[in-house]
Protein backbone atom coordinates (compact mmCIF):
# COMPACT_ATOMS: atom_id res chain seq x y z
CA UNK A 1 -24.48 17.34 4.67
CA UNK A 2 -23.15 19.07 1.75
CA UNK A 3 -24.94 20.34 -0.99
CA UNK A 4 -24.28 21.12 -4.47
CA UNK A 5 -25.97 22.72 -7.16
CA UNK A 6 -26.30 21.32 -10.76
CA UNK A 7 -25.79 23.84 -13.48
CA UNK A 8 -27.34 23.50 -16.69
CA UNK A 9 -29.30 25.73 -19.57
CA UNK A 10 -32.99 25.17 -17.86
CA UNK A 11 -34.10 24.70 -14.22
CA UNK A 12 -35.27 21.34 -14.75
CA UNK A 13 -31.16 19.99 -14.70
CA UNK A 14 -30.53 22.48 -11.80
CA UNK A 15 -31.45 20.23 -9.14
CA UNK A 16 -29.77 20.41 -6.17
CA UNK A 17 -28.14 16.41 -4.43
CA UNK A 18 -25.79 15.65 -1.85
CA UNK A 19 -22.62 13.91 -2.52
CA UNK A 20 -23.06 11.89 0.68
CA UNK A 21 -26.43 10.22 -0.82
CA UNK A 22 -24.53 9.74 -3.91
CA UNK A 23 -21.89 7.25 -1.86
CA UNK A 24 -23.76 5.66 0.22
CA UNK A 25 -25.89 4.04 -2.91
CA UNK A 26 -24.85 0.53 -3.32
CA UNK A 27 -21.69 0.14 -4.56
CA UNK A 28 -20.52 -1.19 -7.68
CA UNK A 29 -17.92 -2.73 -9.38
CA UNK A 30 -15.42 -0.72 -11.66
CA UNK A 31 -14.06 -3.46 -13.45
CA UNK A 32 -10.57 -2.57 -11.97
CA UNK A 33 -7.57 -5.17 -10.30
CA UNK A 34 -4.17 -4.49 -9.11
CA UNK A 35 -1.96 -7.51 -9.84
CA UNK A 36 0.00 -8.98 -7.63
CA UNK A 37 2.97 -7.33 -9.45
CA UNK A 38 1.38 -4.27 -8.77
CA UNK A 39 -0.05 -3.41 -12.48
CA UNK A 40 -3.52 -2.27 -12.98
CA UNK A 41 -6.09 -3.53 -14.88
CA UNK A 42 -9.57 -2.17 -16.24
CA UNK A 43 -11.29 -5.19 -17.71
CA UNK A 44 -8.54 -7.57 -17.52
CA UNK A 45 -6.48 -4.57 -19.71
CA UNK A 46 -3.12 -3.04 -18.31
CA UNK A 47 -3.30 0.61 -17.66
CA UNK A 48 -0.52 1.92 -19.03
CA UNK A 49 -1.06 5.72 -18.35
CA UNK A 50 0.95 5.93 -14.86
CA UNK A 51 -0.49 9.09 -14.27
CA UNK A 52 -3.97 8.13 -14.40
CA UNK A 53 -2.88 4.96 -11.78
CA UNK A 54 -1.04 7.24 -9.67
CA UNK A 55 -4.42 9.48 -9.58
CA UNK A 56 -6.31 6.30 -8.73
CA UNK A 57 -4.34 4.75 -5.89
CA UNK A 58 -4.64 8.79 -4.24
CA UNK A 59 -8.60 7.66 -3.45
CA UNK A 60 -7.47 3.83 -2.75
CA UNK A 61 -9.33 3.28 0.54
CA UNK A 62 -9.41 -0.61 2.76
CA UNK A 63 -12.45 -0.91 4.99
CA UNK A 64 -12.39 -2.86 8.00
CA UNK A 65 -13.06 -6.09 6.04
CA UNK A 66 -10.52 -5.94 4.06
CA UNK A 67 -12.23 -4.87 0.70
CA UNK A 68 -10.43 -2.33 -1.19
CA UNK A 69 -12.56 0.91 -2.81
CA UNK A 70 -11.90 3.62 -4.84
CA UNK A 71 -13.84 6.62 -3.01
CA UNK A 72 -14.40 9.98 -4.87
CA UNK A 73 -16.67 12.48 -3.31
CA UNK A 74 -19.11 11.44 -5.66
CA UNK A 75 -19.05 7.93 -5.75
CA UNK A 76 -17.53 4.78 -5.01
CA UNK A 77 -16.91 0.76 -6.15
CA UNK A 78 -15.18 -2.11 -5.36
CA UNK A 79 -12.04 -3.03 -7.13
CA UNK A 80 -10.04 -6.10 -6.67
CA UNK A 81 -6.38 -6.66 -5.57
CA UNK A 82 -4.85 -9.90 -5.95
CA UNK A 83 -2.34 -9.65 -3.07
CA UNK A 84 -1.17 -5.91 -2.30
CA UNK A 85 -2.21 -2.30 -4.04
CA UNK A 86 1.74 -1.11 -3.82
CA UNK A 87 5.20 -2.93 -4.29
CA UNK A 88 8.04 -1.81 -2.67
CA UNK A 89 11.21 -1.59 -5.73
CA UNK A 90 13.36 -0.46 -3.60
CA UNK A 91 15.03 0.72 -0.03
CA UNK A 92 17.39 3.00 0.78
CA UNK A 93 19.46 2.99 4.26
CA UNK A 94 20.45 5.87 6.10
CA UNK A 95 22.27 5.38 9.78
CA UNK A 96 24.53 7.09 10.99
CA UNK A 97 28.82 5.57 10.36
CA UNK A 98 26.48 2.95 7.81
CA UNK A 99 25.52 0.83 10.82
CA UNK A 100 22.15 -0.79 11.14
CA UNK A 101 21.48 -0.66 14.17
CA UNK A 102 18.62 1.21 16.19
CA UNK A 103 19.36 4.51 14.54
CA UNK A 104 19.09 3.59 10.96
CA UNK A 105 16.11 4.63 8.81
CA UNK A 106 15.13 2.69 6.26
CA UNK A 107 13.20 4.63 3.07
CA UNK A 108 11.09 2.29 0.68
CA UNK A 109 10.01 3.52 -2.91
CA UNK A 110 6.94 1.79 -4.36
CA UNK A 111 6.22 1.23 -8.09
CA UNK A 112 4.21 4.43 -7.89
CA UNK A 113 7.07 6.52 -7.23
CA UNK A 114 5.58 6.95 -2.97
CA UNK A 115 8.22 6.70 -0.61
CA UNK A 116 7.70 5.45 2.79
CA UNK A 117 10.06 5.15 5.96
CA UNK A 118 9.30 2.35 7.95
CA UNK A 119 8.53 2.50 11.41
CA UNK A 120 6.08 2.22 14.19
CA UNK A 121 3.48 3.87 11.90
CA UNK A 122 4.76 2.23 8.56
CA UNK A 123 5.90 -1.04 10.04
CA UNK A 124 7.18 -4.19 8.27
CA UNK A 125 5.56 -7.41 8.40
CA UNK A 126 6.23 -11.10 7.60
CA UNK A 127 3.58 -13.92 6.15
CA UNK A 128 5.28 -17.04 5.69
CA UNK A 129 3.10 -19.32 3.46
CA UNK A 130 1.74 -22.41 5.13
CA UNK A 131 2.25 -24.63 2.17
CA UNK A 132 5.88 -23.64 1.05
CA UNK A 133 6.91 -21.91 3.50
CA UNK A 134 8.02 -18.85 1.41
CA UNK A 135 8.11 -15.25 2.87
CA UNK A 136 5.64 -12.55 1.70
CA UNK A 137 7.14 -9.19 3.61
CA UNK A 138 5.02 -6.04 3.09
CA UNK A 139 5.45 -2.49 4.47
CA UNK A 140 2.35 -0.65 5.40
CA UNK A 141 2.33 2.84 3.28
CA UNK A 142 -0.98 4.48 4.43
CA UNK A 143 -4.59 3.95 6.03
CA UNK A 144 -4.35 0.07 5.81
CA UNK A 145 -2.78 -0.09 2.23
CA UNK A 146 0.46 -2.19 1.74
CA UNK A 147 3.10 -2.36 -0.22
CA UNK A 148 4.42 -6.40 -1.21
CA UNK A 149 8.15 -6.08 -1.03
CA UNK A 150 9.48 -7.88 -3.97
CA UNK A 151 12.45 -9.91 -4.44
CA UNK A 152 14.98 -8.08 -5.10
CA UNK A 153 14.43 -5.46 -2.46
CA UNK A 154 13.72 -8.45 0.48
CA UNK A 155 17.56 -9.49 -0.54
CA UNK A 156 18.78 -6.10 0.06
CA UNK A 157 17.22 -6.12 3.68
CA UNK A 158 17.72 -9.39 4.44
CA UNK A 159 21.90 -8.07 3.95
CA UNK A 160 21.35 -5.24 5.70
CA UNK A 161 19.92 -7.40 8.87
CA UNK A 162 21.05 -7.92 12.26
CA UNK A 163 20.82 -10.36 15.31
CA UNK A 164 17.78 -8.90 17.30
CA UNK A 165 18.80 -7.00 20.37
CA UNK A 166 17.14 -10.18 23.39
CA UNK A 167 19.94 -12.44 21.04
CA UNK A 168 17.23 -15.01 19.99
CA UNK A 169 18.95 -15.65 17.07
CA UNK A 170 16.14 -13.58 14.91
CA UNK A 171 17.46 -11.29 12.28
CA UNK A 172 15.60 -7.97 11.16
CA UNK A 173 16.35 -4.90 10.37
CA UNK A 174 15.93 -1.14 12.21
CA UNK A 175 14.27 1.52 11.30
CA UNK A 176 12.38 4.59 13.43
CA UNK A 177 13.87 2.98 16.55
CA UNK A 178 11.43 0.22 15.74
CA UNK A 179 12.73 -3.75 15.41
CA UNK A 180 11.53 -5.24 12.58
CA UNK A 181 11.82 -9.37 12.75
CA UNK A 182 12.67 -10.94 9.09
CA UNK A 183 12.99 -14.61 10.23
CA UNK A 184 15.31 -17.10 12.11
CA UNK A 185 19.32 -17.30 11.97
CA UNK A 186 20.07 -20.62 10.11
């Protein structure tokens, strides 16, 4: 356990707590949501310091129930993210002779200015959406969090994909030696 000491002008403020007791209290709720376009929001307000977000999503934590938390060493709270904490604005290929093929690496660039290269530990997923049948594709960027790949960069990867390499008519895209599935040939 580690200990700290409070310093102030008598001895009554120079108590001494832990900063574990401090986060395990109950937590509580900040008043902060990450849209699904990836702003942030403190009481329903856009935050419009990028600094001060960028600072924030550095002690963005997911537990194993999917809540999100901002964890500090001296406290913690809920906050509330309509879809994903991140989106991915971009992606940048690099293979070798421009192919795409098992060699390529493919480097995504959130709204946050974080760049991630996908692969086995940063891998690319698809939700298709019962009801419409739409694609949601996220990359994971770190611990849990994810990044919603928006439009424009899903239409640069889905030109950049390729027929998957047991030919059944899948099409994805490499990256890390890793296949990553993007949906049916049609």
């Amino acid at each position: 356990m580690t200990e700290a000491a409070h310093k102030g002008p008598t001895e009554q403020y120079n108590e001494t707590c832990s900063a574990e007791d401090t986060v395990a209290d109950t937590p509580r709720e900040f008043g902060l949501r990450i849209g699904r376009d990836g702003t942030w929001y403190y009481l329903e307000s856009p935050i419009h310091r990028l600094p001060l977000v960028k600072l924030f999503s550095t002690v963005l934590r997911r537990d194993d129930e999917g809540r999100f938390w901002l964890v500090t060493p001296v406290e913690r709270g809920i906050i509330h993210v309509d879809d994903a904490p991140f989106v991915a604005v971009d992606v940048d290929l690099e293979a070798p002779d421009d192919s795409a093929g098992p060699d390529a690496t493919l480097t995504f660039r959130t709204n946050l200015d974080e760049t991630v290269v996908a692969g086995p530990d940063h891998p690319i997923r698809i939700d298709i959406d019962r009801e419409t049948g739409e694609p949601a594709p996220y990359v994971t960027v770190r611990d849990r969090l994810e990044a919603l790949i928006n439009r424009a960069t899903f239409y640069r990867l889905a030109e950049m994909a390729v027929e998957s390499p047991d030919g059944t008519g899948v099409l994805g895209v490499w990256s890390g030696g890793t296949f990553f599935p993007l949906g049916r040939a049609e």
